[in-house]
C-alpha atoms as a PDB file:
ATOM      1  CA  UNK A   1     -24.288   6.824 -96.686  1.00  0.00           C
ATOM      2  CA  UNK A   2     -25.563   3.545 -97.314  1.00  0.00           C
ATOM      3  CA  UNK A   3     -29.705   2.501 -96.871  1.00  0.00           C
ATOM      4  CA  UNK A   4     -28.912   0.074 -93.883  1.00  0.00           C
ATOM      5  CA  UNK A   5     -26.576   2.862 -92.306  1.00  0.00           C
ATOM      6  CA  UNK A   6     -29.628   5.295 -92.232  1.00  0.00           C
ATOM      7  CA  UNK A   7     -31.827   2.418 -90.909  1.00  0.00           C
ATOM      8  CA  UNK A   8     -29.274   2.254 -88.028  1.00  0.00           C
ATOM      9  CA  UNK A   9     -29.414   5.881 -87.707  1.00  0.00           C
ATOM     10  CA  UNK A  10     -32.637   6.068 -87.762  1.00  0.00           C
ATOM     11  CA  UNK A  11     -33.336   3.383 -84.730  1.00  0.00           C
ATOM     12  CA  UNK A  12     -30.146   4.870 -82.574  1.00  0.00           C
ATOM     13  CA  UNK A  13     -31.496   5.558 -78.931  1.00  0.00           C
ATOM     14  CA  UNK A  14     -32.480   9.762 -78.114  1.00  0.00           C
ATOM     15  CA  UNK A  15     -29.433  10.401 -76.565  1.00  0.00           C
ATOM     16  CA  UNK A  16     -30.209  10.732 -72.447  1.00  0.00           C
ATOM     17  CA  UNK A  17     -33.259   9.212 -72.807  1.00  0.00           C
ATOM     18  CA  UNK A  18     -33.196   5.183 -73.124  1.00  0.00           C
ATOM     19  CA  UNK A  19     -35.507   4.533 -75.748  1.00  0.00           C
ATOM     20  CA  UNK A  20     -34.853   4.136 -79.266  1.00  0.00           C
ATOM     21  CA  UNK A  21     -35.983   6.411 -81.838  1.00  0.00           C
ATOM     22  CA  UNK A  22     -38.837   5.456 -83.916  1.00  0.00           C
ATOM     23  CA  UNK A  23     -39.131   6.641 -87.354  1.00  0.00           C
ATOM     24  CA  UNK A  24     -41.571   9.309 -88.353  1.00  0.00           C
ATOM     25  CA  UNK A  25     -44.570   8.145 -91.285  1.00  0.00           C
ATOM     26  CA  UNK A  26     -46.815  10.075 -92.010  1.00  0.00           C
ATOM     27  CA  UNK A  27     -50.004   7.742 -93.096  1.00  0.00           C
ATOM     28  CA  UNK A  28     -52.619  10.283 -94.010  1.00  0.00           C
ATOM     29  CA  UNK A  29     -53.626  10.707 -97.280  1.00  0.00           C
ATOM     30  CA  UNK A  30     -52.813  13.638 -99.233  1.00  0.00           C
ATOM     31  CA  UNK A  31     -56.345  14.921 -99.910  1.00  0.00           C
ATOM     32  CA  UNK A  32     -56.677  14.965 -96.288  1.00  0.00           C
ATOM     33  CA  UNK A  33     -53.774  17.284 -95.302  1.00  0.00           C
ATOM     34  CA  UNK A  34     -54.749  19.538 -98.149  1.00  0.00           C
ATOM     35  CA  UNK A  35     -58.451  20.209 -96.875  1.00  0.00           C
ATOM     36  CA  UNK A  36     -56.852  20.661 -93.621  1.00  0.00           C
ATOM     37  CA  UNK A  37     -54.707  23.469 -94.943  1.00  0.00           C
ATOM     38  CA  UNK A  38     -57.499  25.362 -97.145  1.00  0.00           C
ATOM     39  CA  UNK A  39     -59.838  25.409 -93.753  1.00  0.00           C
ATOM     40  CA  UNK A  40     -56.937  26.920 -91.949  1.00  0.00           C
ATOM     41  CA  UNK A  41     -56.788  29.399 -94.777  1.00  0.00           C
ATOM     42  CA  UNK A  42     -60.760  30.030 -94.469  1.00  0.00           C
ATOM     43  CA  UNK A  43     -60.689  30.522 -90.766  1.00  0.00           C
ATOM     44  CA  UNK A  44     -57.610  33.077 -91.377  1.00  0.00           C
ATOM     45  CA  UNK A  45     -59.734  34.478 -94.161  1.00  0.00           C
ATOM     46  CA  UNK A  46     -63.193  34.255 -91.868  1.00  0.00           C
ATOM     47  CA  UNK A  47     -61.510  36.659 -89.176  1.00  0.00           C
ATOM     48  CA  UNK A  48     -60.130  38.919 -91.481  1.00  0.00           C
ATOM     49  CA  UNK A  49     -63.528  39.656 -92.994  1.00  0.00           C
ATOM     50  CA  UNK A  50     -64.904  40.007 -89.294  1.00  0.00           C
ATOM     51  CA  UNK A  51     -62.026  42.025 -88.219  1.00  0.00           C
ATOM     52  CA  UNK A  52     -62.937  44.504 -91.270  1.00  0.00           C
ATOM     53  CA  UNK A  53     -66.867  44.192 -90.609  1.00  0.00           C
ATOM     54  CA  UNK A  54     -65.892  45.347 -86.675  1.00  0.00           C
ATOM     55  CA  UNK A  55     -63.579  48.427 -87.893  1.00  0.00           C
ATOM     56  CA  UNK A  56     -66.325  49.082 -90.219  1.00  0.00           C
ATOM     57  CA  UNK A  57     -69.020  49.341 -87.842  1.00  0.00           C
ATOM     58  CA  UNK A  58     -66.917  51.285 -85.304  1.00  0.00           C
ATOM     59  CA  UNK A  59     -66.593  53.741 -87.825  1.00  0.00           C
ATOM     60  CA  UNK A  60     -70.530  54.164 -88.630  1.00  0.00           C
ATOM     61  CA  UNK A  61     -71.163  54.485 -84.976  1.00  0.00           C
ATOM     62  CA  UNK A  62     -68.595  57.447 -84.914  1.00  0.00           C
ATOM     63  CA  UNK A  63     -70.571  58.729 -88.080  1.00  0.00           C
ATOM     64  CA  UNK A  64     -73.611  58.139 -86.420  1.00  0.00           C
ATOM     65  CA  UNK A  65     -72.522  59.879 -82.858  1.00  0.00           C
ATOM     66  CA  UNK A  66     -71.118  62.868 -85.441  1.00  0.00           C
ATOM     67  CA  UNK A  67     -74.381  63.522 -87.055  1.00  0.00           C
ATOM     68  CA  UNK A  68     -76.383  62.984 -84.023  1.00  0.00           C
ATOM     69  CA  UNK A  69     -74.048  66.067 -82.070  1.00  0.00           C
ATOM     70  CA  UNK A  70     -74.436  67.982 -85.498  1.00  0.00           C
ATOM     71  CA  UNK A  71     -78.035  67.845 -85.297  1.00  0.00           C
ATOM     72  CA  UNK A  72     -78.564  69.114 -82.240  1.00  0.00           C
ATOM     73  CA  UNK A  73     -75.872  72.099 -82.656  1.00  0.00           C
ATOM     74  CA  UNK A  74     -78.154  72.792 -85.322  1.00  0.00           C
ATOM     75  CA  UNK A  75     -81.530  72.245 -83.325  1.00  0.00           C
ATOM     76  CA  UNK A  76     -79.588  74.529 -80.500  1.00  0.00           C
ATOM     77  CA  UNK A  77     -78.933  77.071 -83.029  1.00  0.00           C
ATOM     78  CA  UNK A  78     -82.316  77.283 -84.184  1.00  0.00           C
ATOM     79  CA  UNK A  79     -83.794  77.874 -81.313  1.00  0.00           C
ATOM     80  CA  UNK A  80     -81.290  80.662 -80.531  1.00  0.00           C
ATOM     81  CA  UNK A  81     -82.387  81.849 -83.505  1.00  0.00           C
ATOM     82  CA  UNK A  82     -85.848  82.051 -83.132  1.00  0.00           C
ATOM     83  CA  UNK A  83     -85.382  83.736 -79.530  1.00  0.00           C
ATOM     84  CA  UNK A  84     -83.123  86.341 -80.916  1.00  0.00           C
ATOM     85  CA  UNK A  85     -85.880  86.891 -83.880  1.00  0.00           C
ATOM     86  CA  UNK A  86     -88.592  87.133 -80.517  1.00  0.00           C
ATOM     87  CA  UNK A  87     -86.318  89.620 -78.640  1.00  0.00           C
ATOM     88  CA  UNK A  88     -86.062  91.593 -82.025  1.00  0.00           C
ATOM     89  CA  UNK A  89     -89.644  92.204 -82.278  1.00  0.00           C
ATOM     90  CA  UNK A  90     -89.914  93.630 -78.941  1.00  0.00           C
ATOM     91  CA  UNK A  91     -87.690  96.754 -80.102  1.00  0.00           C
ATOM     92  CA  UNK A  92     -89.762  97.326 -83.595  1.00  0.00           C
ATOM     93  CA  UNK A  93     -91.511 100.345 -82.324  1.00  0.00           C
ATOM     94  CA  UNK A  94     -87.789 101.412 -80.514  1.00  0.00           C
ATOM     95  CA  UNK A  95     -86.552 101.301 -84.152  1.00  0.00           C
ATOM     96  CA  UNK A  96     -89.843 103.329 -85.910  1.00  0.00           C
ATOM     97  CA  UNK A  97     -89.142 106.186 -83.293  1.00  0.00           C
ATOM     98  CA  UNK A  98     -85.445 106.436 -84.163  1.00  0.00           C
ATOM     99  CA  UNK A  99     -86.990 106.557 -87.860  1.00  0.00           C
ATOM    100  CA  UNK A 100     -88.981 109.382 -86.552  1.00  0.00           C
ATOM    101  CA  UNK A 101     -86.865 111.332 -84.751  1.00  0.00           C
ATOM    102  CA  UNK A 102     -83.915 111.003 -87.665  1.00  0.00           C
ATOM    103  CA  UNK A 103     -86.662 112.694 -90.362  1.00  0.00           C
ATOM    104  CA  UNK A 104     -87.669 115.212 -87.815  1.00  0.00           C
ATOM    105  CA  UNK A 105     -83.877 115.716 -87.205  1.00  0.00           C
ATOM    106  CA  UNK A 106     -83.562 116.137 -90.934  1.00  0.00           C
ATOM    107  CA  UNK A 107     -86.209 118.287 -91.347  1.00  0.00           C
ATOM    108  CA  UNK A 108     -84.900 120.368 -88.905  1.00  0.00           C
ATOM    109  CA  UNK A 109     -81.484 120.915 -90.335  1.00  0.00           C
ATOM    110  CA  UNK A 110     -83.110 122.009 -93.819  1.00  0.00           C
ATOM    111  CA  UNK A 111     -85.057 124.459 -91.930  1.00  0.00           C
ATOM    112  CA  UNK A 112     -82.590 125.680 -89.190  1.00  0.00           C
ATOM    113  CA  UNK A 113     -79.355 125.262 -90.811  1.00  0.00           C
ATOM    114  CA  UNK A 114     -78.327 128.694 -91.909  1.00  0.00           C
ATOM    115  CA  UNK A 115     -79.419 130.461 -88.935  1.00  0.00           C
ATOM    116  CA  UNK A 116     -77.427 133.617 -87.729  1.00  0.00           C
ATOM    117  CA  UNK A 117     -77.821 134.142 -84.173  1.00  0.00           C
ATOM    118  CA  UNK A 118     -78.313 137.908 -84.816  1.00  0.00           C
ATOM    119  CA  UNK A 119     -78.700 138.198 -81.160  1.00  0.00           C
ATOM    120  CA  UNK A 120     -75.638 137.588 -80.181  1.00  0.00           C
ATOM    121  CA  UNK A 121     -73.726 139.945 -82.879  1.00  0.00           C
ATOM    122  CA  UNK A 122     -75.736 142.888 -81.694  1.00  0.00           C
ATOM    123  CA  UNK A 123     -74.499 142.329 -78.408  1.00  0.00           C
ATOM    124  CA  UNK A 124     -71.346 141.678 -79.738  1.00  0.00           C
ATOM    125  CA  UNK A 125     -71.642 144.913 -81.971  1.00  0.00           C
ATOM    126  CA  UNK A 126     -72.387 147.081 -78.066  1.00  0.00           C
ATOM    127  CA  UNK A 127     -69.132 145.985 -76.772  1.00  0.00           C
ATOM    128  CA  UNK A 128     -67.048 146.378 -80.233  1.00  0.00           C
ATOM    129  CA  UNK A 129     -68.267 150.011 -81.400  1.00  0.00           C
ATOM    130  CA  UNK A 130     -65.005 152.127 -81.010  1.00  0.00           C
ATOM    131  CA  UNK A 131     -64.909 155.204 -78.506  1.00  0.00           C
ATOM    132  CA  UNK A 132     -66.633 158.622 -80.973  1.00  0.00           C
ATOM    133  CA  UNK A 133     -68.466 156.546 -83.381  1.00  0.00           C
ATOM    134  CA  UNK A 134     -72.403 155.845 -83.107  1.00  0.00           C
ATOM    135  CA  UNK A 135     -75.078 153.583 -84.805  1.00  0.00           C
ATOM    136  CA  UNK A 136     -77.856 154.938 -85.971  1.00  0.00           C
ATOM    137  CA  UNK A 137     -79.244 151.740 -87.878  1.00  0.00           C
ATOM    138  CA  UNK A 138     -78.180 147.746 -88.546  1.00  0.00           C
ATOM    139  CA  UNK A 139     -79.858 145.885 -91.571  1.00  0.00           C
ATOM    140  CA  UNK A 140     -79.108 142.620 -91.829  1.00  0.00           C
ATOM    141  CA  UNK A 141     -79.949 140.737 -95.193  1.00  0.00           C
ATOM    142  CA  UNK A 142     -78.943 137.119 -95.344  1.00  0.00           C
ATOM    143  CA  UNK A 143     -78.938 135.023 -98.469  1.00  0.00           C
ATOM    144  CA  UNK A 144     -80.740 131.603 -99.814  1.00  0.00           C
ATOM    145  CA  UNK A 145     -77.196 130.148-101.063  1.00  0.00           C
ATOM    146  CA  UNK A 146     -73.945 131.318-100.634  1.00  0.00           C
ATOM    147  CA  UNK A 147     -73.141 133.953-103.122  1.00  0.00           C
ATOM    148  CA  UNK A 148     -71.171 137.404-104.022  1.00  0.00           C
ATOM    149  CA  UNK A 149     -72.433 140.263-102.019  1.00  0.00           C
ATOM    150  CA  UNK A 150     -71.335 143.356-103.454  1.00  0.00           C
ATOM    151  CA  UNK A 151     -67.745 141.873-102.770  1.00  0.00           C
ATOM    152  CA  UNK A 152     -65.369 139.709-104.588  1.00  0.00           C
ATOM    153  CA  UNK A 153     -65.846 137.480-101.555  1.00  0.00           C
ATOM    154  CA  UNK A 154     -68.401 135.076-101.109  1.00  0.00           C
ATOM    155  CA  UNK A 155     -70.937 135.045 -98.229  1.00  0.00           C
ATOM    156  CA  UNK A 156     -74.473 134.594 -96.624  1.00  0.00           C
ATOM    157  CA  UNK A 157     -75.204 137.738 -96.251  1.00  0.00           C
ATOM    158  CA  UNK A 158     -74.408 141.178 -95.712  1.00  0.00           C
ATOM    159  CA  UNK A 159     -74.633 143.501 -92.784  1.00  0.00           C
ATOM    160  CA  UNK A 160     -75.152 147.120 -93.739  1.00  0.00           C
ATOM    161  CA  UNK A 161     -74.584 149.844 -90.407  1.00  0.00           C
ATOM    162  CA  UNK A 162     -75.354 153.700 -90.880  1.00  0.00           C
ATOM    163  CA  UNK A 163     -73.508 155.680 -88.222  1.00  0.00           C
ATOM    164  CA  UNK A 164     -71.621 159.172 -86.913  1.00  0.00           C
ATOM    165  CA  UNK A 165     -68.544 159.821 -86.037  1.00  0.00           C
ATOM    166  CA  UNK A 166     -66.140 162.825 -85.400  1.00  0.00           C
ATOM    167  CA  UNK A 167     -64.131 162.784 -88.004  1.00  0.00           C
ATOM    168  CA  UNK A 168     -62.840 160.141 -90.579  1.00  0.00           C
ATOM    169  CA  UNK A 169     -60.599 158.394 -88.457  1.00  0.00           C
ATOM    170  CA  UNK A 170     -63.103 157.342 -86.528  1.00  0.00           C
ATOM    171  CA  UNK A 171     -64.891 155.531 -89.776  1.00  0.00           C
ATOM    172  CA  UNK A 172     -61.392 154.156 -90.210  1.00  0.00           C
ATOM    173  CA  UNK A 173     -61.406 152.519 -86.869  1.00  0.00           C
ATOM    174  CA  UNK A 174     -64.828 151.342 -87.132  1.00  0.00           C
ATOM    175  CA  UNK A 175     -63.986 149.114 -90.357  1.00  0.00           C
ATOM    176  CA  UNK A 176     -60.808 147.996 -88.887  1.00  0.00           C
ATOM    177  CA  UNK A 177     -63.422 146.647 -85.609  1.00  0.00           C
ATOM    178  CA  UNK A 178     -65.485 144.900 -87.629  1.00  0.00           C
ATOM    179  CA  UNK A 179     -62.712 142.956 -89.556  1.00  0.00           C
ATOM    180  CA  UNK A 180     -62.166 141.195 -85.764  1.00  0.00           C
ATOM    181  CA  UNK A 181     -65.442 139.822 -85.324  1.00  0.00           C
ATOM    182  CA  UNK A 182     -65.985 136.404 -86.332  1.00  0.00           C
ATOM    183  CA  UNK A 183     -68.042 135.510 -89.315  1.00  0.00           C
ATOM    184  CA  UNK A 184     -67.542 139.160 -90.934  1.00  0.00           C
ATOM    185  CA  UNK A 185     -64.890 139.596 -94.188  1.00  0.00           C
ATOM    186  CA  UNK A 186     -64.039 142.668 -96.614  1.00  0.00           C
ATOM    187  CA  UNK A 187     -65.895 145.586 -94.574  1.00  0.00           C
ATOM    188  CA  UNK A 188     -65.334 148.937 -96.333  1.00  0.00           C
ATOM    189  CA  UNK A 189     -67.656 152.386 -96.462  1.00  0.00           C
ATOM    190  CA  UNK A 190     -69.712 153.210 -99.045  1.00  0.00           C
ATOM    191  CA  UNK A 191     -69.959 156.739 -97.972  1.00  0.00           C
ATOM    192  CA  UNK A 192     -68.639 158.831 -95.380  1.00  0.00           C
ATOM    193  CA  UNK A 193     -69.575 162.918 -95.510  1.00  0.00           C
ATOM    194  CA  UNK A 194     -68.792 165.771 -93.007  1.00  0.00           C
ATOM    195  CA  UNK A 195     -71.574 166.984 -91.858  1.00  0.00           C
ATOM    196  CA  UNK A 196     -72.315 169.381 -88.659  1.00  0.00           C
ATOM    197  CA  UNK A 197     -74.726 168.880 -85.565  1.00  0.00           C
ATOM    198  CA  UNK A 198     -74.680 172.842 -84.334  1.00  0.00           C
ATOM    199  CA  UNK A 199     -71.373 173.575 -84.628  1.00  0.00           C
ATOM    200  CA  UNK A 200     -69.721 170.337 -84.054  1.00  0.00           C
ATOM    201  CA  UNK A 201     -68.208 169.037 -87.171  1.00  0.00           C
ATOM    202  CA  UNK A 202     -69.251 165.413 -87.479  1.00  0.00           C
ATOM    203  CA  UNK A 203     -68.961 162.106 -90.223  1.00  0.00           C
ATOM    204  CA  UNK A 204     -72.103 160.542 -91.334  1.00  0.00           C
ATOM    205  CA  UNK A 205     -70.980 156.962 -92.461  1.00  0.00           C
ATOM    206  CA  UNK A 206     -72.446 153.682 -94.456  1.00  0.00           C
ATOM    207  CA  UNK A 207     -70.776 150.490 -93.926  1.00  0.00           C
ATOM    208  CA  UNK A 208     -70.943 146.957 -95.397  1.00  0.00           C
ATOM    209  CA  UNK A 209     -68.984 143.893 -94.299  1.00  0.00           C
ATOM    210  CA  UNK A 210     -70.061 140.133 -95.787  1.00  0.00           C
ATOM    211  CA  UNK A 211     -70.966 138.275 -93.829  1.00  0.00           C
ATOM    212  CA  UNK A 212     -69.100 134.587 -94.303  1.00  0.00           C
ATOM    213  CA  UNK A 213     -70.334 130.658 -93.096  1.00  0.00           C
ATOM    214  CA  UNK A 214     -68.718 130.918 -89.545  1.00  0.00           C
ATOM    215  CA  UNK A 215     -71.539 133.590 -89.043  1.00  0.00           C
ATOM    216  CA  UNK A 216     -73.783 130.501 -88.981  1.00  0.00           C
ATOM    217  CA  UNK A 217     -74.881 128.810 -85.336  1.00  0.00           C
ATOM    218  CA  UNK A 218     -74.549 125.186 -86.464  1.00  0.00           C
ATOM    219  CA  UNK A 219     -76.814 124.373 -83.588  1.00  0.00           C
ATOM    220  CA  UNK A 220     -79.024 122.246 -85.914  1.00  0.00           C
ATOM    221  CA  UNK A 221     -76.378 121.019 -87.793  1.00  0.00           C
ATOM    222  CA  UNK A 222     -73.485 119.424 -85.559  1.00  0.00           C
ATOM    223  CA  UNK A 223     -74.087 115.731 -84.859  1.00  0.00           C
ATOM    224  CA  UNK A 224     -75.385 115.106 -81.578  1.00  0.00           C
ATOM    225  CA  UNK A 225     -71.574 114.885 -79.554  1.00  0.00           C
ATOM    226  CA  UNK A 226     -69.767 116.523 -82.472  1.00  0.00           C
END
C-alpha cells in the first residue's frame, strides 16, 4: 500500500458515526513518558513494601497476644503453685505422725513378730488329747532364729509333753493327734515305759513335736488389711 493510500485510510469516516477519523500523534517527549512509567513502578513498589510492613505487623501483634496469654498461664500457674505449697504445710505434722506411728509399727514387729499364742494351743491341746491318755506337764521352748530342733526339720521351737496312758497304743494315738494340729511337724516319743499305779498297768510317756512358722500369730506382722 502506497503513502497517500494510508493517508486516505487514515482520514476515512468511523464507520456509523459521521466524523472523520483523525490520526493519532503522540507529542510528548520521550523523557516524559519514561518518568511516568518508573513512578508507576514506585507506587507498585511503594504498596508492596506497605503491604509487607502490614502482614508484618499483624504477625507481631499475634506474637505479642501469644506471649501476653503465655505469661499469664504462667503467672496462673504460679500462684497454683504457691497455694498447693500453702495447703502442703498445713499437713506437715499429719506427715511426722505417720513417721511416728510407721517406727513404732516397726518396732513393734521386731519385738512381737515371733509370738506363739501359747494360749490358744493349750486350749487346743484340752480338746485334742485322745480318750486314756493324760498330761502331766507341757514345756514349751521357742527359739531366737529358725533352726534344727532335735529333728531333721527346721522350726521355732519345740514343745516337749510328759504324760500316762494305758498302754502303748495310746502313746501311738497321741503322736498321731499332734501331727493334726497346725504349726506342729515330726512328733515322736522319746520314751515310753510300763509302769503300774496299784495294780493298773499304765505307760509313762515323753513327747516332742517341732514346732514350725505357722505356729506364729502374725498379728504384728500382717499389713494393716492384709
Amino acid at each position: 500500500m502506497s503513502v497517500l493510500s494510508e493517508h486516505l485510510q487514515d482520514t476515512k469516516q468511523a464507520v456509523g458515526t459521521g466524523l472523520p477519523a483523525l490520526p493519532r500523534v503522540n507529542l510528548l517527549p520521550p523523557e516524559i513518558a519514561e518518568r511516568a512509567r518508573f513512578r508507576r513502578i514506585q507506587y507498585g513498589l511503594g504498596g508492596g513494601v506497605l503491604a509487607a510492613v502490614g502482614v508484618v505487623a499483624l504477625l507481631f501483634l499475634g506474637a505479642v497476644g501469644s506471649v501476653n496469654d503465655a505469661t499469664a498461664e504462667v503467672e496462673a500457674a504460679d500462684t497454683t503453685n504457691t497455694a498447693l505449697k500453702a495447703e502442703t504445710a498445713k499437713y506437715a505434722d499429719v506427715q511426722r505422725v505417720y513417721g511416728q506411728a510407721a517406727a513404732a509399727q516397726a518396732m513393734l514387729t521386731q519385738a512381737m513378730g515371733k509370738e506363739v499364742r501359747f494360749s490358744q494351743y493349750l486350749n487346743d491341746l484340752s480338746l485334742t488329747v485322745p480318750e486314756n491318755v493324760w498330761l502331766t506337764n507341757v514345756s514349751f521352748k521357742q527359739a531366737e532364729a529358725p533352726a534344727t530342733l532335735g529333728t531333721t526339720e527346721p522350726g521355732i521351737g519345740q514343745v516337749t509333753f510328759t504324760g500316762v496312758g494305758f498302754k502303748h497304743d495310746d502313746v501311738a494315738a497321741w503322736l498321731e493327734s499332734l501331727a493334726k494340729q497346725k504349726g506342729y511337724t515330726n512328733p515322736y516319743f522319746t520314751s515310753s515305759t510300763k509302769a503300774l499305779i496299784g495294780t493298773r498297768s499304765i505307760v509313762n510317756f515323753t513327747s516332742t513335736v517341732t514346732m514350725t512358722p505357722a505356729a506364729l500369730s502374725g498379728r504384728y506382722t500382717t499389713p494393716a488389711g492384709g
